[in-house]
PDB file of N, CA and C in Angstrom:
ATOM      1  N   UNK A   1      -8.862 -29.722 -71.407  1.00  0.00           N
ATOM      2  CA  UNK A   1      -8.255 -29.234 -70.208  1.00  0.00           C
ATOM      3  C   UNK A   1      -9.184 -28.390 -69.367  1.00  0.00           C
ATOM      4  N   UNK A   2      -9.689 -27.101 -70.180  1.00  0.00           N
ATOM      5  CA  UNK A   2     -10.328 -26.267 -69.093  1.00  0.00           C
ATOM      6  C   UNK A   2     -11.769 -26.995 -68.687  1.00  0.00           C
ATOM      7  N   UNK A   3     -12.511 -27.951 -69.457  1.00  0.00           N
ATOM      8  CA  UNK A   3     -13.417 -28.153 -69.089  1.00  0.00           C
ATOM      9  C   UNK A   3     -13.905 -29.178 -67.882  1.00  0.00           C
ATOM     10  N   UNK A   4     -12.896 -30.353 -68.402  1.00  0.00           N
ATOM     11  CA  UNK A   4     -12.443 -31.005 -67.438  1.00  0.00           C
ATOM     12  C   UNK A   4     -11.695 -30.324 -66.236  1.00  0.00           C
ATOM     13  N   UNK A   5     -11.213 -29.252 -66.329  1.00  0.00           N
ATOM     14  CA  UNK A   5     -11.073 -28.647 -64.722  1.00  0.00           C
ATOM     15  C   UNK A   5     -12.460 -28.283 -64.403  1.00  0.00           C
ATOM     16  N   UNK A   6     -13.178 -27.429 -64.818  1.00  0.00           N
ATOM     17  CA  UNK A   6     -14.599 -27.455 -64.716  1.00  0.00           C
ATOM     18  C   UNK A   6     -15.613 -28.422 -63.631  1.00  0.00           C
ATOM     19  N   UNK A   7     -14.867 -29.638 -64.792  1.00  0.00           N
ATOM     20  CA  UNK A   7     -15.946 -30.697 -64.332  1.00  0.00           C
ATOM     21  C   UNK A   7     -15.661 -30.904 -62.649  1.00  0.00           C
ATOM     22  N   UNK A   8     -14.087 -30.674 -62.572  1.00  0.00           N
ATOM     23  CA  UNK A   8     -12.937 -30.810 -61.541  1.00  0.00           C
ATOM     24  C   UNK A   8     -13.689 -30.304 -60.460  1.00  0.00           C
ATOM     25  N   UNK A   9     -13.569 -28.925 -60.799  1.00  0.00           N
ATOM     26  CA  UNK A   9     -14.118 -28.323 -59.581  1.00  0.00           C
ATOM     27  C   UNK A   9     -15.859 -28.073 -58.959  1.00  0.00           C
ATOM     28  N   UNK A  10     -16.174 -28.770 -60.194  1.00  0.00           N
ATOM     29  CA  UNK A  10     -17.823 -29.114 -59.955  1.00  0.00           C
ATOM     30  C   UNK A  10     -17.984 -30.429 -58.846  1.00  0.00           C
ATOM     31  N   UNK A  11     -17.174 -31.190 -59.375  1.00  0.00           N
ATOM     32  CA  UNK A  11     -17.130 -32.330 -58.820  1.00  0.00           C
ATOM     33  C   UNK A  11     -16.806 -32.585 -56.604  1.00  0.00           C
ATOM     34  N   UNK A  12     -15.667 -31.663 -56.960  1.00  0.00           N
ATOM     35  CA  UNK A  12     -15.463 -31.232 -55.313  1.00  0.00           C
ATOM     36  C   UNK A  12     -15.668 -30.635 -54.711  1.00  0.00           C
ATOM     37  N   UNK A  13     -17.010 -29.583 -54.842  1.00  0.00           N
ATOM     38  CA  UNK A  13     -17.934 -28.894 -54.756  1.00  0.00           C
ATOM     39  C   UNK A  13     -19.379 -29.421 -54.026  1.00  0.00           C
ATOM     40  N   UNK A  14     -19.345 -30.452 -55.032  1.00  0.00           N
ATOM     41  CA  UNK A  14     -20.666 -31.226 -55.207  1.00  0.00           C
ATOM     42  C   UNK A  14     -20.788 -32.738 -54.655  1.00  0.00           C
ATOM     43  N   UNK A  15     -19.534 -33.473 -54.611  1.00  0.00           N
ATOM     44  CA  UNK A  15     -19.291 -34.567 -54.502  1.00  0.00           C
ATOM     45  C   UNK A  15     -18.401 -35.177 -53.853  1.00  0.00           C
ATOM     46  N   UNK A  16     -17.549 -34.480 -53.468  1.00  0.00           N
ATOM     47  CA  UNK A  16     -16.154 -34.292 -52.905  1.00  0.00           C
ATOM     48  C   UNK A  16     -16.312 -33.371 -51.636  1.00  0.00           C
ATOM     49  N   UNK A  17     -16.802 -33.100 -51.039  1.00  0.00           N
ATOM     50  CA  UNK A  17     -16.661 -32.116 -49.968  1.00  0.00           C
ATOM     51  C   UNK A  17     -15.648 -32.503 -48.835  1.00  0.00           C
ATOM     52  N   UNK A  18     -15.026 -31.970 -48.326  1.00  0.00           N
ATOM     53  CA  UNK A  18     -13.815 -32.381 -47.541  1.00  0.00           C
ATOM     54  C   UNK A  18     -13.797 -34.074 -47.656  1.00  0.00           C
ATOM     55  N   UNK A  19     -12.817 -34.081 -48.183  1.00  0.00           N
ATOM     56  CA  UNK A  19     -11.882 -34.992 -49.161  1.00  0.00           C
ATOM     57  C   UNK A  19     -10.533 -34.961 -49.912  1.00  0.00           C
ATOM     58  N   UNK A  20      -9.571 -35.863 -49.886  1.00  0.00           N
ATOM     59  CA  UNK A  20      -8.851 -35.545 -50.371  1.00  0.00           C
ATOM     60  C   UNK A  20      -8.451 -36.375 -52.041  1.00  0.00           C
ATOM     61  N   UNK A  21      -9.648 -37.048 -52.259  1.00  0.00           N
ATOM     62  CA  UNK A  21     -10.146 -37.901 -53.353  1.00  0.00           C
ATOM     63  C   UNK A  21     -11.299 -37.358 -53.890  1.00  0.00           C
ATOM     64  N   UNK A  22     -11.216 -37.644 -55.489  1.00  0.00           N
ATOM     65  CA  UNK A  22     -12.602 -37.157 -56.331  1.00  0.00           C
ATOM     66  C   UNK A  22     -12.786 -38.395 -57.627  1.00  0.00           C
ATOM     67  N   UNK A  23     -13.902 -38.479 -57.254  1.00  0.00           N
ATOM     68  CA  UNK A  23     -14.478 -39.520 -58.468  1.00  0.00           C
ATOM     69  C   UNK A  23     -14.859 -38.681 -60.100  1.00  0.00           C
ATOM     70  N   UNK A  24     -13.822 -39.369 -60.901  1.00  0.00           N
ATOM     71  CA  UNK A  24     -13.707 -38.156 -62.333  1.00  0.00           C
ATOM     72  C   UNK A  24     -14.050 -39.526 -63.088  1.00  0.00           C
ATOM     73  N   UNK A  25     -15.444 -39.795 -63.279  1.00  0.00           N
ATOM     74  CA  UNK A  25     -15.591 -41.068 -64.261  1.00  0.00           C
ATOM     75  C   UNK A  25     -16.898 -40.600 -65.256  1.00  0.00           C
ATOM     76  N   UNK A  26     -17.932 -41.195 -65.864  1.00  0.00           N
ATOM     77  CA  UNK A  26     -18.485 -40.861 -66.672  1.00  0.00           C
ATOM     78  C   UNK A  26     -19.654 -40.983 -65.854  1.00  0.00           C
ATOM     79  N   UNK A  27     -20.393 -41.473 -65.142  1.00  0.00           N
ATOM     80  CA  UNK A  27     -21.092 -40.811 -64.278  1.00  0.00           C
ATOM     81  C   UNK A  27     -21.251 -39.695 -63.655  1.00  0.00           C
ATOM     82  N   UNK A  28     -20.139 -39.069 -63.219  1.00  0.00           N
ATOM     83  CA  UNK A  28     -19.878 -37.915 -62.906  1.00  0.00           C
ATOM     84  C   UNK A  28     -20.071 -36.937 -63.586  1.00  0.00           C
ATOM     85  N   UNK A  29     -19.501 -37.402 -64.818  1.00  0.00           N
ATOM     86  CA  UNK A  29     -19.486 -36.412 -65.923  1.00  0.00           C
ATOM     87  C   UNK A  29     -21.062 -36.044 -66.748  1.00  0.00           C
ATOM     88  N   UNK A  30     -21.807 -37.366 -66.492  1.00  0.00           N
ATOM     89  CA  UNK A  30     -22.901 -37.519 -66.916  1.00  0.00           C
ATOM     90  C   UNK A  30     -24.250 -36.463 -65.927  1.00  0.00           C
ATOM     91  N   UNK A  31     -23.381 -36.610 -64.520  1.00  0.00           N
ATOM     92  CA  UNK A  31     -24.106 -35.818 -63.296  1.00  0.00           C
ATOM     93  C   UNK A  31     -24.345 -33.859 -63.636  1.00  0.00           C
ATOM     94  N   UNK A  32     -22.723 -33.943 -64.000  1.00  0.00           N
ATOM     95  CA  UNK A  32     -22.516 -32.368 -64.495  1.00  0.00           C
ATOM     96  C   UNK A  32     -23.079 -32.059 -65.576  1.00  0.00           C
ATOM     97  N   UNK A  33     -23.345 -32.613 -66.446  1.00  0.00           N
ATOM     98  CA  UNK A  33     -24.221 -32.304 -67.465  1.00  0.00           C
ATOM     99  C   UNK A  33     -25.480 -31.847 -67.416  1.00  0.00           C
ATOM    100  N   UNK A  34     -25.882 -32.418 -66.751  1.00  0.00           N
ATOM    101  CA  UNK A  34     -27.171 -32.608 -66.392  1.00  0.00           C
ATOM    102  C   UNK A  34     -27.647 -31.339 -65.737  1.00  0.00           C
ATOM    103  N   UNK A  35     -26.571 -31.084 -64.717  1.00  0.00           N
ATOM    104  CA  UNK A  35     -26.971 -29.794 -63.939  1.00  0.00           C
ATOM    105  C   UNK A  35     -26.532 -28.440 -64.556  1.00  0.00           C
ATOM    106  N   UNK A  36     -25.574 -28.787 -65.445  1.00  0.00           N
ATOM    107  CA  UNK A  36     -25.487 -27.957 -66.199  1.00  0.00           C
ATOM    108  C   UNK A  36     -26.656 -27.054 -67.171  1.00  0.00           C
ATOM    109  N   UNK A  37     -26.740 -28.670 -67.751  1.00  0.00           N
ATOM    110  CA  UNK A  37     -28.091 -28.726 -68.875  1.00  0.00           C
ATOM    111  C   UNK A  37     -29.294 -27.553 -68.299  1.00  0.00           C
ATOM    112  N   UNK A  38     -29.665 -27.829 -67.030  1.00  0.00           N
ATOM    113  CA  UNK A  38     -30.660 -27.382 -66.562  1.00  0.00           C
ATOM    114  C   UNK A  38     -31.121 -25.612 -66.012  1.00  0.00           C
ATOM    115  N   UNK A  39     -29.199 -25.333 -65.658  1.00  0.00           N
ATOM    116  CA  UNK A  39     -29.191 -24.113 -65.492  1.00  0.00           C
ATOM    117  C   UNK A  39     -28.838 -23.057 -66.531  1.00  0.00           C
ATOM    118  N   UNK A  40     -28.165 -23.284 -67.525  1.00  0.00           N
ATOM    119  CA  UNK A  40     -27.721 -23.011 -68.500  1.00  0.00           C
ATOM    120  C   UNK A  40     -28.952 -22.820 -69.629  1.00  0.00           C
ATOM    121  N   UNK A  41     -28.715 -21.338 -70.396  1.00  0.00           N
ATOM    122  CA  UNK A  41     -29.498 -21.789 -71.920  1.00  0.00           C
ATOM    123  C   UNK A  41     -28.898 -22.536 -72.848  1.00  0.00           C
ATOM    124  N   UNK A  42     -27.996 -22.540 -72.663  1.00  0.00           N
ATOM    125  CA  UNK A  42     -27.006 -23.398 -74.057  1.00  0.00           C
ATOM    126  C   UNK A  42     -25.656 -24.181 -72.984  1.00  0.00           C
ATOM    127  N   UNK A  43     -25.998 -25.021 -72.855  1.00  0.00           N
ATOM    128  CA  UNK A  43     -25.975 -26.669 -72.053  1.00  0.00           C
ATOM    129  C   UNK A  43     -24.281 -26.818 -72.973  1.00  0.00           C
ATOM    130  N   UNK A  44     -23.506 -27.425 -72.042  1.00  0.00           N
ATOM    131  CA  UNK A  44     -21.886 -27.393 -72.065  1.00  0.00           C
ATOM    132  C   UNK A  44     -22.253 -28.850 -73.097  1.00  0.00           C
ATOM    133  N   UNK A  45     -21.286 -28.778 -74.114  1.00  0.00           N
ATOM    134  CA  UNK A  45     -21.157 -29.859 -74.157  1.00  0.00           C
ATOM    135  C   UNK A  45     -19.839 -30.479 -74.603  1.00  0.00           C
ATOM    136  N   UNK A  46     -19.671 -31.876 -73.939  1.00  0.00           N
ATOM    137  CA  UNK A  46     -18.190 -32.484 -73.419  1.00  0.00           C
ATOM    138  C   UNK A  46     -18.817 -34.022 -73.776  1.00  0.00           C
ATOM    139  N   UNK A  47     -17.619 -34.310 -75.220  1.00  0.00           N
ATOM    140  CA  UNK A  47     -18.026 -36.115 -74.910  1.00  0.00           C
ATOM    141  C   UNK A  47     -17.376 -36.870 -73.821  1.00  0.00           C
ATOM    142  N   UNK A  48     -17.594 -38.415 -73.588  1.00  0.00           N
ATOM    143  CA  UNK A  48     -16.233 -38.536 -72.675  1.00  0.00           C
ATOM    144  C   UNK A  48     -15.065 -39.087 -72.926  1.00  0.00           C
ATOM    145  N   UNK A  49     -14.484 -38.941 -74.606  1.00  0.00           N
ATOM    146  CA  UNK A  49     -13.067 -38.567 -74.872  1.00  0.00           C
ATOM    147  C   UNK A  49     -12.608 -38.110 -74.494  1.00  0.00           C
ATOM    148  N   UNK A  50     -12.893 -36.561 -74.928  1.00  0.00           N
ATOM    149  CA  UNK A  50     -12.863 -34.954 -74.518  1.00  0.00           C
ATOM    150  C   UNK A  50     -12.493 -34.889 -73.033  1.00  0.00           C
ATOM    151  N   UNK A  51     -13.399 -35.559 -72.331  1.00  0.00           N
ATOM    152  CA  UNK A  51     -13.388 -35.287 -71.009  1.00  0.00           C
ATOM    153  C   UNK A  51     -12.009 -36.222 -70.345  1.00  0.00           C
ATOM    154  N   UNK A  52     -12.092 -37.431 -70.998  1.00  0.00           N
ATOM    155  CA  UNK A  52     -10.677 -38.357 -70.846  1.00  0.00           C
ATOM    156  C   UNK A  52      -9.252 -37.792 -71.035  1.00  0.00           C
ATOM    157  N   UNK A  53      -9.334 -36.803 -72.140  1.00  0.00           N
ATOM    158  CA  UNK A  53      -8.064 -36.374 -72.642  1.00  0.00           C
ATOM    159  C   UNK A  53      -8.220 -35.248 -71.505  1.00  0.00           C
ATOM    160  N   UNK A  54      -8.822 -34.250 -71.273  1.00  0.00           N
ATOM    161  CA  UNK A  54      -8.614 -33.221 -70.289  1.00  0.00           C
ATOM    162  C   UNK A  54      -8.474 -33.589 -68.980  1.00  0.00           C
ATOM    163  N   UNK A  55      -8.221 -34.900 -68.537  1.00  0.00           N
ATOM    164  CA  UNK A  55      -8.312 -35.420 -67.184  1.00  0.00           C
ATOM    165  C   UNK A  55      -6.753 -35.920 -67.015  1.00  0.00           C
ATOM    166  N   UNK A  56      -6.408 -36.275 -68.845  1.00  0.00           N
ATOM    167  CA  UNK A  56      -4.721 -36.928 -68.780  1.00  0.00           C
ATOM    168  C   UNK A  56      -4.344 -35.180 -68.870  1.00  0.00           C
ATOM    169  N   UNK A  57      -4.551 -34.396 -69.197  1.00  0.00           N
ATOM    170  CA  UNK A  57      -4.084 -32.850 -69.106  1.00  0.00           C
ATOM    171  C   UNK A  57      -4.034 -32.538 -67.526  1.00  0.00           C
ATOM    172  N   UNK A  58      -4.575 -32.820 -66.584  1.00  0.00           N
ATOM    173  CA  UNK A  58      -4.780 -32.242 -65.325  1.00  0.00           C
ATOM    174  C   UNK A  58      -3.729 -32.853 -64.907  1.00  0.00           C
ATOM    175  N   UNK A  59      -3.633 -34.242 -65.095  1.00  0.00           N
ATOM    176  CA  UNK A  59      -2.645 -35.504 -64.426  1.00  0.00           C
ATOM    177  C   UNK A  59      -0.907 -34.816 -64.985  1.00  0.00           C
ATOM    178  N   UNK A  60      -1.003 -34.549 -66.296  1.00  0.00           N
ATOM    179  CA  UNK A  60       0.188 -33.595 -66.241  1.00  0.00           C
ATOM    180  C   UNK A  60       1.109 -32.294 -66.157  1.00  0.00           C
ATOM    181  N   UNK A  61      -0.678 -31.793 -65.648  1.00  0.00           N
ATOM    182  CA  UNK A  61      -0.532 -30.514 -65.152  1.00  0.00           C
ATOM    183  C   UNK A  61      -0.013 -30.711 -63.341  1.00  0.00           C
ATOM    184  N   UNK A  62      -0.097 -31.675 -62.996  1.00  0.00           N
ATOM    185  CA  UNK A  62       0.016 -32.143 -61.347  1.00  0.00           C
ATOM    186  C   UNK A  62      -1.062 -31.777 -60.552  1.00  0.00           C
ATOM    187  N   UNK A  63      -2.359 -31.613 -61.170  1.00  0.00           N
ATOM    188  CA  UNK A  63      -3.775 -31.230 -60.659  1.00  0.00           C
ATOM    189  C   UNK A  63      -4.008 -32.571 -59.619  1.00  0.00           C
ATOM    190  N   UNK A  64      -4.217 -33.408 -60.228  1.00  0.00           N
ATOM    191  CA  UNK A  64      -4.893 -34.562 -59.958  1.00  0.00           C
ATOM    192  C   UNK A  64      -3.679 -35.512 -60.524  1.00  0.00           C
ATOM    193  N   UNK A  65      -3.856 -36.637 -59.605  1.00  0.00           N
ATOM    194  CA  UNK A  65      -3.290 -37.878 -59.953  1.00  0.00           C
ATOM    195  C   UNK A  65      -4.155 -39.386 -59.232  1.00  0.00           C
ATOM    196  N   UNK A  66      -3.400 -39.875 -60.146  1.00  0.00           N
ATOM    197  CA  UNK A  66      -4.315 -41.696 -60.226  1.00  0.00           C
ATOM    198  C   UNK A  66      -4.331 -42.473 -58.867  1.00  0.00           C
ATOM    199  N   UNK A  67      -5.043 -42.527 -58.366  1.00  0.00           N
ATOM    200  CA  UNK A  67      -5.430 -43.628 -57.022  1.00  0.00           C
ATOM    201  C   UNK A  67      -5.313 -45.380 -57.780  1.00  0.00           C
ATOM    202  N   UNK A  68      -5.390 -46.253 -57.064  1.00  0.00           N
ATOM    203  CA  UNK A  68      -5.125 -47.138 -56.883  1.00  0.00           C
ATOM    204  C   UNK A  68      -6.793 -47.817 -57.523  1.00  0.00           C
ATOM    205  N   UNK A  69      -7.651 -47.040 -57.556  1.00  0.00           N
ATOM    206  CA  UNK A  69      -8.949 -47.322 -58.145  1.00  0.00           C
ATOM    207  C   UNK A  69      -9.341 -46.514 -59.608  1.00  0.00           C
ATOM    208  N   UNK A  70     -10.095 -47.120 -60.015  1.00  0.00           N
ATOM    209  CA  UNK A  70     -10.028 -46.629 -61.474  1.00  0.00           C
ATOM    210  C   UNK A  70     -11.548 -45.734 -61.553  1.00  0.00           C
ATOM    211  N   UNK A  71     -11.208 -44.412 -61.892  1.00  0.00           N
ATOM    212  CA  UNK A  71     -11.392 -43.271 -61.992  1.00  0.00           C
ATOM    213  C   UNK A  71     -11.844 -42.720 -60.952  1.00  0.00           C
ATOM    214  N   UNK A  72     -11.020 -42.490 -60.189  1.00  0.00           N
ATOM    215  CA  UNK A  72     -10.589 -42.083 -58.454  1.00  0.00           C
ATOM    216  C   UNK A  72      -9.088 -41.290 -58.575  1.00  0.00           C
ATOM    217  N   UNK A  73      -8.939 -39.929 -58.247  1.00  0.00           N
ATOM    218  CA  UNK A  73      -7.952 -39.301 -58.381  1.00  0.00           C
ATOM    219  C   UNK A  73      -7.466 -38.378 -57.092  1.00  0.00           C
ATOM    220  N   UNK A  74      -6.277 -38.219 -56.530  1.00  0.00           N
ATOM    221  CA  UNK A  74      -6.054 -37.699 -55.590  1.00  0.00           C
ATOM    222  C   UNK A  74      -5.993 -36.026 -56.153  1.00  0.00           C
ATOM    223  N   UNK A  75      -6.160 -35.274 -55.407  1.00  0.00           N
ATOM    224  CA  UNK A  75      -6.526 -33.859 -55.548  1.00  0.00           C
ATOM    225  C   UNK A  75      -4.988 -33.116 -55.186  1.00  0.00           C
ATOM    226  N   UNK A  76      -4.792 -32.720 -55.622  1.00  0.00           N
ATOM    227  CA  UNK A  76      -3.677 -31.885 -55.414  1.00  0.00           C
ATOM    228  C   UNK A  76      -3.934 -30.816 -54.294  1.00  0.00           C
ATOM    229  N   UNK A  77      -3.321 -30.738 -53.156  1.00  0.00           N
ATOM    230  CA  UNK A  77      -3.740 -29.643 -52.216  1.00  0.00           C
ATOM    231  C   UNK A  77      -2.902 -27.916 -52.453  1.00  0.00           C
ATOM    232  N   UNK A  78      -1.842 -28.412 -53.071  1.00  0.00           N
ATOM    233  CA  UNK A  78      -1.441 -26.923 -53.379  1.00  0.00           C
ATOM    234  C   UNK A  78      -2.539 -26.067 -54.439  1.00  0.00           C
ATOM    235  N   UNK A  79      -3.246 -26.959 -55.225  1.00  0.00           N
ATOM    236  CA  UNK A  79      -4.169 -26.283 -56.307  1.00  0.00           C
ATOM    237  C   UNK A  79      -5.405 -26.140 -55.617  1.00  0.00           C
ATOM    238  N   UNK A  80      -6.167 -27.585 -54.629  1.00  0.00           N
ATOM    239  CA  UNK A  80      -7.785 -26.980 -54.238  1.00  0.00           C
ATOM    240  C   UNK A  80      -7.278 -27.616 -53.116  1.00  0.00           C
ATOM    241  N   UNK A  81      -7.717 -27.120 -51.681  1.00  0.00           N
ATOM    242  CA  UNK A  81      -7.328 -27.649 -50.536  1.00  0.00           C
ATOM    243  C   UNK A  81      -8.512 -27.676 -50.194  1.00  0.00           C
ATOM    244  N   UNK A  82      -8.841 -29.226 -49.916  1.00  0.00           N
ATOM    245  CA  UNK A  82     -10.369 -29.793 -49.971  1.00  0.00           C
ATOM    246  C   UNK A  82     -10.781 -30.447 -48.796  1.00  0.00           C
ATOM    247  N   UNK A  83      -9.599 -31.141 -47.918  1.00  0.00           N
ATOM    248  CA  UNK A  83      -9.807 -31.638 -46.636  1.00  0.00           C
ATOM    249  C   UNK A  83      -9.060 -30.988 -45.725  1.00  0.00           C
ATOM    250  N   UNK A  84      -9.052 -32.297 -44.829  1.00  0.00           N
ATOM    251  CA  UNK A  84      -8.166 -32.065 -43.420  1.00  0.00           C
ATOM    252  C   UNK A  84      -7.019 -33.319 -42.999  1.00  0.00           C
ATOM    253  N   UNK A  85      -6.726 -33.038 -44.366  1.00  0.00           N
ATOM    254  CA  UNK A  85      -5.453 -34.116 -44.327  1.00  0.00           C
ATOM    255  C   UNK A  85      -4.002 -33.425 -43.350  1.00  0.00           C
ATOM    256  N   UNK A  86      -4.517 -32.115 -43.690  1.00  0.00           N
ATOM    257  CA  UNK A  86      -3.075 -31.405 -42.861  1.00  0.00           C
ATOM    258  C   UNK A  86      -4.430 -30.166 -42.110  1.00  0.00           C
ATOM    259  N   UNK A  87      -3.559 -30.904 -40.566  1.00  0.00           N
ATOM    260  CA  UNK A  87      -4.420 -30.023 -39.578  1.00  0.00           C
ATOM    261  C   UNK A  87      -4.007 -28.412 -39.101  1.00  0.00           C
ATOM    262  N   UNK A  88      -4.204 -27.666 -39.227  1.00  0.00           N
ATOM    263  CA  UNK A  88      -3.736 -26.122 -38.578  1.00  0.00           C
ATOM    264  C   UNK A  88      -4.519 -26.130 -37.353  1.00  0.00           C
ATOM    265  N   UNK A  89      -3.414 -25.845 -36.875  1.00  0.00           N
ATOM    266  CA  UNK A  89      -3.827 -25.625 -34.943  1.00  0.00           C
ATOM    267  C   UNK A  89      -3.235 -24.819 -34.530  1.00  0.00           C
ATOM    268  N   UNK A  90      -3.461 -23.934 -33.499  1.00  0.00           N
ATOM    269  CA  UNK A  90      -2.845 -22.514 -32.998  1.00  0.00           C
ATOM    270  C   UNK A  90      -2.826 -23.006 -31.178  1.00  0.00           C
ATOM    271  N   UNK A  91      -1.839 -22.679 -30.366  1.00  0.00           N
ATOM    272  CA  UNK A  91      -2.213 -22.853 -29.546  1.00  0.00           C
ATOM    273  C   UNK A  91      -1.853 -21.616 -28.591  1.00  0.00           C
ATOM    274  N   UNK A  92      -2.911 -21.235 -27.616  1.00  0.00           N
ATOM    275  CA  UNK A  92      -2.763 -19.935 -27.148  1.00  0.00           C
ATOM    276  C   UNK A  92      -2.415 -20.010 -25.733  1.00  0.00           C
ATOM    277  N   UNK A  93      -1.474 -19.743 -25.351  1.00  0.00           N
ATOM    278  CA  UNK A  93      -1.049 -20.074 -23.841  1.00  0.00           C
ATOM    279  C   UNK A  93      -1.311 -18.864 -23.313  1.00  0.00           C
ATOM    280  N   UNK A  94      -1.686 -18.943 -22.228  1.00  0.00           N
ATOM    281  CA  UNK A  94      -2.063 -17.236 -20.922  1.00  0.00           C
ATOM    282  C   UNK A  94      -0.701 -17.553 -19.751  1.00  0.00           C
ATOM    283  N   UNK A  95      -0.294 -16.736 -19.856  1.00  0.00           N
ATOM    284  CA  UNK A  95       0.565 -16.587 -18.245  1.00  0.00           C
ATOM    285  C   UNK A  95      -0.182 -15.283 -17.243  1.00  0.00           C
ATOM    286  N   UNK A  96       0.020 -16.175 -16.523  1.00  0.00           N
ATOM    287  CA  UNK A  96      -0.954 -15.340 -15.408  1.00  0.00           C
ATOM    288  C   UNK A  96      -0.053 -14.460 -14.596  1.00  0.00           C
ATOM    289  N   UNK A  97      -0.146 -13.042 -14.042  1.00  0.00           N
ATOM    290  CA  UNK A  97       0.608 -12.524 -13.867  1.00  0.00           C
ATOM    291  C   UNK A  97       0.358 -12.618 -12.044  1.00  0.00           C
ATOM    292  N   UNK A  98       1.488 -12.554 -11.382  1.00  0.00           N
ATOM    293  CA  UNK A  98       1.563 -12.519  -9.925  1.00  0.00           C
ATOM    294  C   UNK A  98       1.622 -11.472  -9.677  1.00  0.00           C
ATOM    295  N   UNK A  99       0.794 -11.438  -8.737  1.00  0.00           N
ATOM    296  CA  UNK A  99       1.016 -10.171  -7.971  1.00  0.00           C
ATOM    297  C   UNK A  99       1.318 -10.131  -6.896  1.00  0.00           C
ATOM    298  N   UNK A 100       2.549  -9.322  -6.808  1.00  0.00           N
ATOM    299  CA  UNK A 100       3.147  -9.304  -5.460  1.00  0.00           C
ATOM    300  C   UNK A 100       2.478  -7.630  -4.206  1.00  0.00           C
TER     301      UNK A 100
END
């Protein structure tokens, strides 16, 4: 679970940047390692069982859920709000004052 959130939020960080989709496959996982590996003295380590089972943990946590492509997951926006799927707009009106 926690690591695979990890990977989660490495991933849409790194790979995912405004988006409302994240690629959680073994490449990915293979990517985080790596950068892990490199910054780290003692390098994470996650097989990709491990990483499979913590990804069905997210899916029933309502983190992430399954796209229509295989290992492609929609992001939950109440947990990481990653795009601009929902726009905020303000709009500022002036009234001009008359002078009499």
């Amino acid at each position: 679970g926690i690591k695979a959130f990890g990977v989660l939020l490495w991933a849409v960080q790194n790979k995912a940047l405004s988006k409302d989709e994240v690629d959680l496959d073994s490449f990915v996982l293979e990517d985080f390692l790596e950068t892990q590996g490199s910054t780290n003295k003692q390098p994470l380590r996650l097989s990709l069982a491990t990483f499979k089972r913590g990804i069905n943990e997210l899916e029933k946590a309502q983190i992430v859920a399954k796209t229509m492509r295989q290992g492609r997951y929609f992001i939950n926006p109440n947990f990481v709000f990653n795009g601009d799927r929902i726009a905020f707009t303000t709009v500022i009106e002036r009234q001009q004052k008359i002078e009499e």
